[in-house]
N, C-alpha and C. Protein backbone atom coordinates (compact mmCIF):
# COMPACT_ATOMS: atom_id res chain seq x y z
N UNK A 1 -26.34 48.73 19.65
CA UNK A 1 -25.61 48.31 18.48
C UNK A 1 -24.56 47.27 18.84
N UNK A 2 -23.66 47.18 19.71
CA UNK A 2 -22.78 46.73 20.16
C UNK A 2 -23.80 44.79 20.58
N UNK A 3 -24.84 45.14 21.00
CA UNK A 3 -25.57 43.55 21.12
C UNK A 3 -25.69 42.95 20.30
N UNK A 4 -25.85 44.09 19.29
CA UNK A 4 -26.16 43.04 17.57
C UNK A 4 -25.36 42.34 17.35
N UNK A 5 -24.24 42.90 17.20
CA UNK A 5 -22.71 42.54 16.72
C UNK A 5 -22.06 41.22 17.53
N UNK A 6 -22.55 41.64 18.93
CA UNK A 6 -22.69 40.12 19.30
C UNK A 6 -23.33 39.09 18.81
N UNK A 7 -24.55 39.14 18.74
CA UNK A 7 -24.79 38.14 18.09
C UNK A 7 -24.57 37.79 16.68
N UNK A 8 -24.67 39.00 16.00
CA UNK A 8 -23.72 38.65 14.90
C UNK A 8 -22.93 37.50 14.50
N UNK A 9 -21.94 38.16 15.87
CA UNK A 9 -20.48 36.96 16.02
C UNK A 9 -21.18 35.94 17.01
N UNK A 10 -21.93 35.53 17.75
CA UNK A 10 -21.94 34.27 18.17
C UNK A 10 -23.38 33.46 16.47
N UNK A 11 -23.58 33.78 16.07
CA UNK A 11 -24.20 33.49 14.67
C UNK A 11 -23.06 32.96 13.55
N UNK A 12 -22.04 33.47 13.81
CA UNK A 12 -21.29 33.49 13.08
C UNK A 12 -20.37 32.27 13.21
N UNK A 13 -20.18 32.25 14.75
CA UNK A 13 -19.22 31.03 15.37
C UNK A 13 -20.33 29.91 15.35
N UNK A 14 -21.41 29.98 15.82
CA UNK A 14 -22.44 28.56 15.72
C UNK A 14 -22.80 28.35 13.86
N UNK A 15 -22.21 29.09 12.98
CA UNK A 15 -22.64 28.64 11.94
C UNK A 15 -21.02 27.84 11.80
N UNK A 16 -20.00 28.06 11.55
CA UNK A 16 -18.80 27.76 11.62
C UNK A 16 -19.34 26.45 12.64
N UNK A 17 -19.46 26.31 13.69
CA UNK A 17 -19.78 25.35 14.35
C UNK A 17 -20.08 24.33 13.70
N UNK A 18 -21.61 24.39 13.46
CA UNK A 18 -21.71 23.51 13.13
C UNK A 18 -21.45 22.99 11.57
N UNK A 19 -21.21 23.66 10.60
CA UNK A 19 -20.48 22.83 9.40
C UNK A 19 -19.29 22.10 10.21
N UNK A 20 -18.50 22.52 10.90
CA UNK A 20 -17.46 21.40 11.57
C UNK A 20 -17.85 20.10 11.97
N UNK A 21 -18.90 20.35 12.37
CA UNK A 21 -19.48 19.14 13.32
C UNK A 21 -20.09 18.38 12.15
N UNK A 22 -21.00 18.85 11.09
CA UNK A 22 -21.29 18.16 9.87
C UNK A 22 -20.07 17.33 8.85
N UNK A 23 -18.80 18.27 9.12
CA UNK A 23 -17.87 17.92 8.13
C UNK A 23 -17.14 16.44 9.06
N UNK A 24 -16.96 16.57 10.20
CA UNK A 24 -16.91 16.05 11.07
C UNK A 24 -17.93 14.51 11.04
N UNK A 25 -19.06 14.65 11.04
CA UNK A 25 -19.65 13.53 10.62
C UNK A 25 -19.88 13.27 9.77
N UNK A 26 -18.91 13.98 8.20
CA UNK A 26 -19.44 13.06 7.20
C UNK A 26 -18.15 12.22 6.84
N UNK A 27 -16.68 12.83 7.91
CA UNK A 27 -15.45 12.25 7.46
C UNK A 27 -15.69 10.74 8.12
N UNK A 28 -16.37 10.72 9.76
CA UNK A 28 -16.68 9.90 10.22
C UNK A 28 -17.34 8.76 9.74
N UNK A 29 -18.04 8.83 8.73
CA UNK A 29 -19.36 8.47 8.13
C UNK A 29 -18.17 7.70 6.78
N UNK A 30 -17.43 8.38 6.15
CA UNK A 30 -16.54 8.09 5.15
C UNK A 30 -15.35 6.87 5.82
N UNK A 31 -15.13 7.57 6.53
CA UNK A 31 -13.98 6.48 7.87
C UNK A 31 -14.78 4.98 7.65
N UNK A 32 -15.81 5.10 8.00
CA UNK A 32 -16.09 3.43 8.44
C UNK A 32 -16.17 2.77 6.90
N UNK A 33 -17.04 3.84 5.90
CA UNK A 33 -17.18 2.87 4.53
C UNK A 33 -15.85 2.19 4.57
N UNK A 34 -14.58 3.07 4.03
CA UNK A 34 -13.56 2.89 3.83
C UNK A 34 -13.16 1.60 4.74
N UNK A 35 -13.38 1.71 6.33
CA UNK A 35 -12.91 0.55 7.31
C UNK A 35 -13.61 -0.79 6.62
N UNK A 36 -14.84 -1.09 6.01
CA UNK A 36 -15.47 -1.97 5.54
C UNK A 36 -14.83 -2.45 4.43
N UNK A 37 -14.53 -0.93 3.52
CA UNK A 37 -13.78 -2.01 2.24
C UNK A 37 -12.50 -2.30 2.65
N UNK A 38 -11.80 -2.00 2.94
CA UNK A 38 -10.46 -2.73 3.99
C UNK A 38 -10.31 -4.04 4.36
N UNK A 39 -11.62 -4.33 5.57
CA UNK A 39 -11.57 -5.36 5.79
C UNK A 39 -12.69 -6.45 4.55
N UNK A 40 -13.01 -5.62 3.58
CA UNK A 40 -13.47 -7.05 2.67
C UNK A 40 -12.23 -6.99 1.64
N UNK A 41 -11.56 -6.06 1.37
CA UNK A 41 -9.90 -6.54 0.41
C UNK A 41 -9.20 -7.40 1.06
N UNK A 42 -9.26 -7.39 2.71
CA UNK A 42 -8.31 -8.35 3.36
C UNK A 42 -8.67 -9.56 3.75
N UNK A 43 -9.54 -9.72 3.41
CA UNK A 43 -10.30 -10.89 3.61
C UNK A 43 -10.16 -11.41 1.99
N UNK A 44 -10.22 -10.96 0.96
CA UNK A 44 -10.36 -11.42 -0.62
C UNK A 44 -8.82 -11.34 -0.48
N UNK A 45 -8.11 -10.82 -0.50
CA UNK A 45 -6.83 -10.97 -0.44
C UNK A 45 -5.94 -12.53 0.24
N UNK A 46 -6.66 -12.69 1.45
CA UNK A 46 -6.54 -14.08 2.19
C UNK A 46 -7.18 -14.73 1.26
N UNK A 47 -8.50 -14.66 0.68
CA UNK A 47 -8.88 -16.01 -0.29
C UNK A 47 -8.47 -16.39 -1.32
N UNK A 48 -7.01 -15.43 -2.15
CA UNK A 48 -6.21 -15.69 -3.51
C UNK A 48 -5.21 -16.02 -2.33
N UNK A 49 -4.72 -15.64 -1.42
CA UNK A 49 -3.20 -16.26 -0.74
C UNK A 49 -3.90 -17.78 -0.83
N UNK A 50 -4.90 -18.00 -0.29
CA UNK A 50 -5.18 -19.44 0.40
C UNK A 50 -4.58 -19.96 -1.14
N UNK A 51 -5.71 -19.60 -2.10
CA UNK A 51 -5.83 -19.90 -3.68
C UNK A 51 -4.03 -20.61 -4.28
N UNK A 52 -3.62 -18.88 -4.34
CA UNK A 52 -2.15 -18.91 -4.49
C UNK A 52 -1.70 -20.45 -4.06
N UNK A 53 -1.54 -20.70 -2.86
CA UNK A 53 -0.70 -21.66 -1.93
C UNK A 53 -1.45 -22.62 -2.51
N UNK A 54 -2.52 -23.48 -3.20
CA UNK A 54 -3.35 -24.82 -3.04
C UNK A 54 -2.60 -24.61 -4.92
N UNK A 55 -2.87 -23.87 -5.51
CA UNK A 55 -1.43 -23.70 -7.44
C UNK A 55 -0.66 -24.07 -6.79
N UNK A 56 -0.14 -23.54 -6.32
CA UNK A 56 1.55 -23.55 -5.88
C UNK A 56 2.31 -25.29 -5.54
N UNK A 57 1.11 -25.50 -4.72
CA UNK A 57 0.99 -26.87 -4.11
C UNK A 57 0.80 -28.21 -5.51
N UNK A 58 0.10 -27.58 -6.33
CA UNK A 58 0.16 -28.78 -7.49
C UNK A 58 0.39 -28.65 -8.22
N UNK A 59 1.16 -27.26 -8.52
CA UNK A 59 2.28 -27.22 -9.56
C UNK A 59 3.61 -28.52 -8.97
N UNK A 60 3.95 -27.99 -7.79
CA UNK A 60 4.81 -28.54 -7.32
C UNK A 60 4.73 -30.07 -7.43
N UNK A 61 3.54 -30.07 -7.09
CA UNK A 61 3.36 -31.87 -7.13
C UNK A 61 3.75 -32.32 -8.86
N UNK A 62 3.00 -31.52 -9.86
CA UNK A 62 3.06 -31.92 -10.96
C UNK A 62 5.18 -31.62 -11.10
N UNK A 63 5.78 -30.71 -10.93
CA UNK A 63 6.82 -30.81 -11.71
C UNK A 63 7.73 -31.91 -11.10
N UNK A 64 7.05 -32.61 -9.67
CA UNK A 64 7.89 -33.44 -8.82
C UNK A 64 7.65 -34.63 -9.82
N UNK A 65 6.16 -34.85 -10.56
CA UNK A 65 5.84 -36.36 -10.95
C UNK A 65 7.10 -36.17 -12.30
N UNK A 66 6.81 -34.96 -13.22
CA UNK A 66 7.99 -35.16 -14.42
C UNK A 66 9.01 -35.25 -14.38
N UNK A 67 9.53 -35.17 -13.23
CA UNK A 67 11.01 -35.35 -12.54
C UNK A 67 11.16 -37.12 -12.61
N UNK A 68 9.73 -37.40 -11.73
CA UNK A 68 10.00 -39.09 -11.61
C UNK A 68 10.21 -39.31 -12.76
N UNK A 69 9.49 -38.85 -13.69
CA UNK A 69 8.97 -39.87 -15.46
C UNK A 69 10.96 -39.96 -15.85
N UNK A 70 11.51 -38.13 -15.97
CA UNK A 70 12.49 -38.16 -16.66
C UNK A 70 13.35 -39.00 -15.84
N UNK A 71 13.30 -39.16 -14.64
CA UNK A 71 14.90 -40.51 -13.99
C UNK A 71 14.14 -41.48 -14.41
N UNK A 72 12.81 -42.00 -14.70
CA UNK A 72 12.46 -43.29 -14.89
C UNK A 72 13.34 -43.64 -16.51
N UNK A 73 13.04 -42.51 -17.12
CA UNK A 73 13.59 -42.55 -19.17
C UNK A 73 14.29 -42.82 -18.88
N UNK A 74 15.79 -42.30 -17.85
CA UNK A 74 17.06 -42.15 -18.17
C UNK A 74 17.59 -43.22 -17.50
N UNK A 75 16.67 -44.20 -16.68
CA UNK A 75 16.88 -45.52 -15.72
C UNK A 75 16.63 -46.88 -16.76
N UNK A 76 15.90 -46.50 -17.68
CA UNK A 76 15.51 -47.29 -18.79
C UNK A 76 16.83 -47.16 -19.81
N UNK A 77 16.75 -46.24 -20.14
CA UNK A 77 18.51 -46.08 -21.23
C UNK A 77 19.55 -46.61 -21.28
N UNK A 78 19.80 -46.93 -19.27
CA UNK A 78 21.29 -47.15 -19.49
C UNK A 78 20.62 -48.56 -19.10
């Protein structure tokens, strides 16, 4: 009786086992998706910064030209 019970309990620990080892490779398995979408947000993220900065850049240009126009009006006035 006492053998059963052993195995019992080593049945018991290799079932425990291995769901660990399953749970284990499915967090693993979850880890990398996740690592993938990471690095494609940070990568799309760099392609609106680039974006961002090339607006930014001709806004600037544009509010520099209405700047010229208004000293040109006010060079004409006096």
């Amino acid at each position: 009786m006492g053998e059963k019970m052993n195995f019992d309990v080593l049945d018991k620990l290799e079932s425990k086992v291995q769901t660990a080892v399953d749970t284990i490779t499915l967090l693993q398995m979850e880890l990398e998706e996740l690592k993938e979408e990471n690095n494609q947000l940070l990568a799309n993220n760099s392609e609106l910064k680039s974006q961002q900065d090339v607006w930014q850049d001709r806004l600037r240009s544009l509010l520099g030209r209405m700047d010229e126009v208004q000293e040109l009006e006010e060079l004409e006035e006096v």
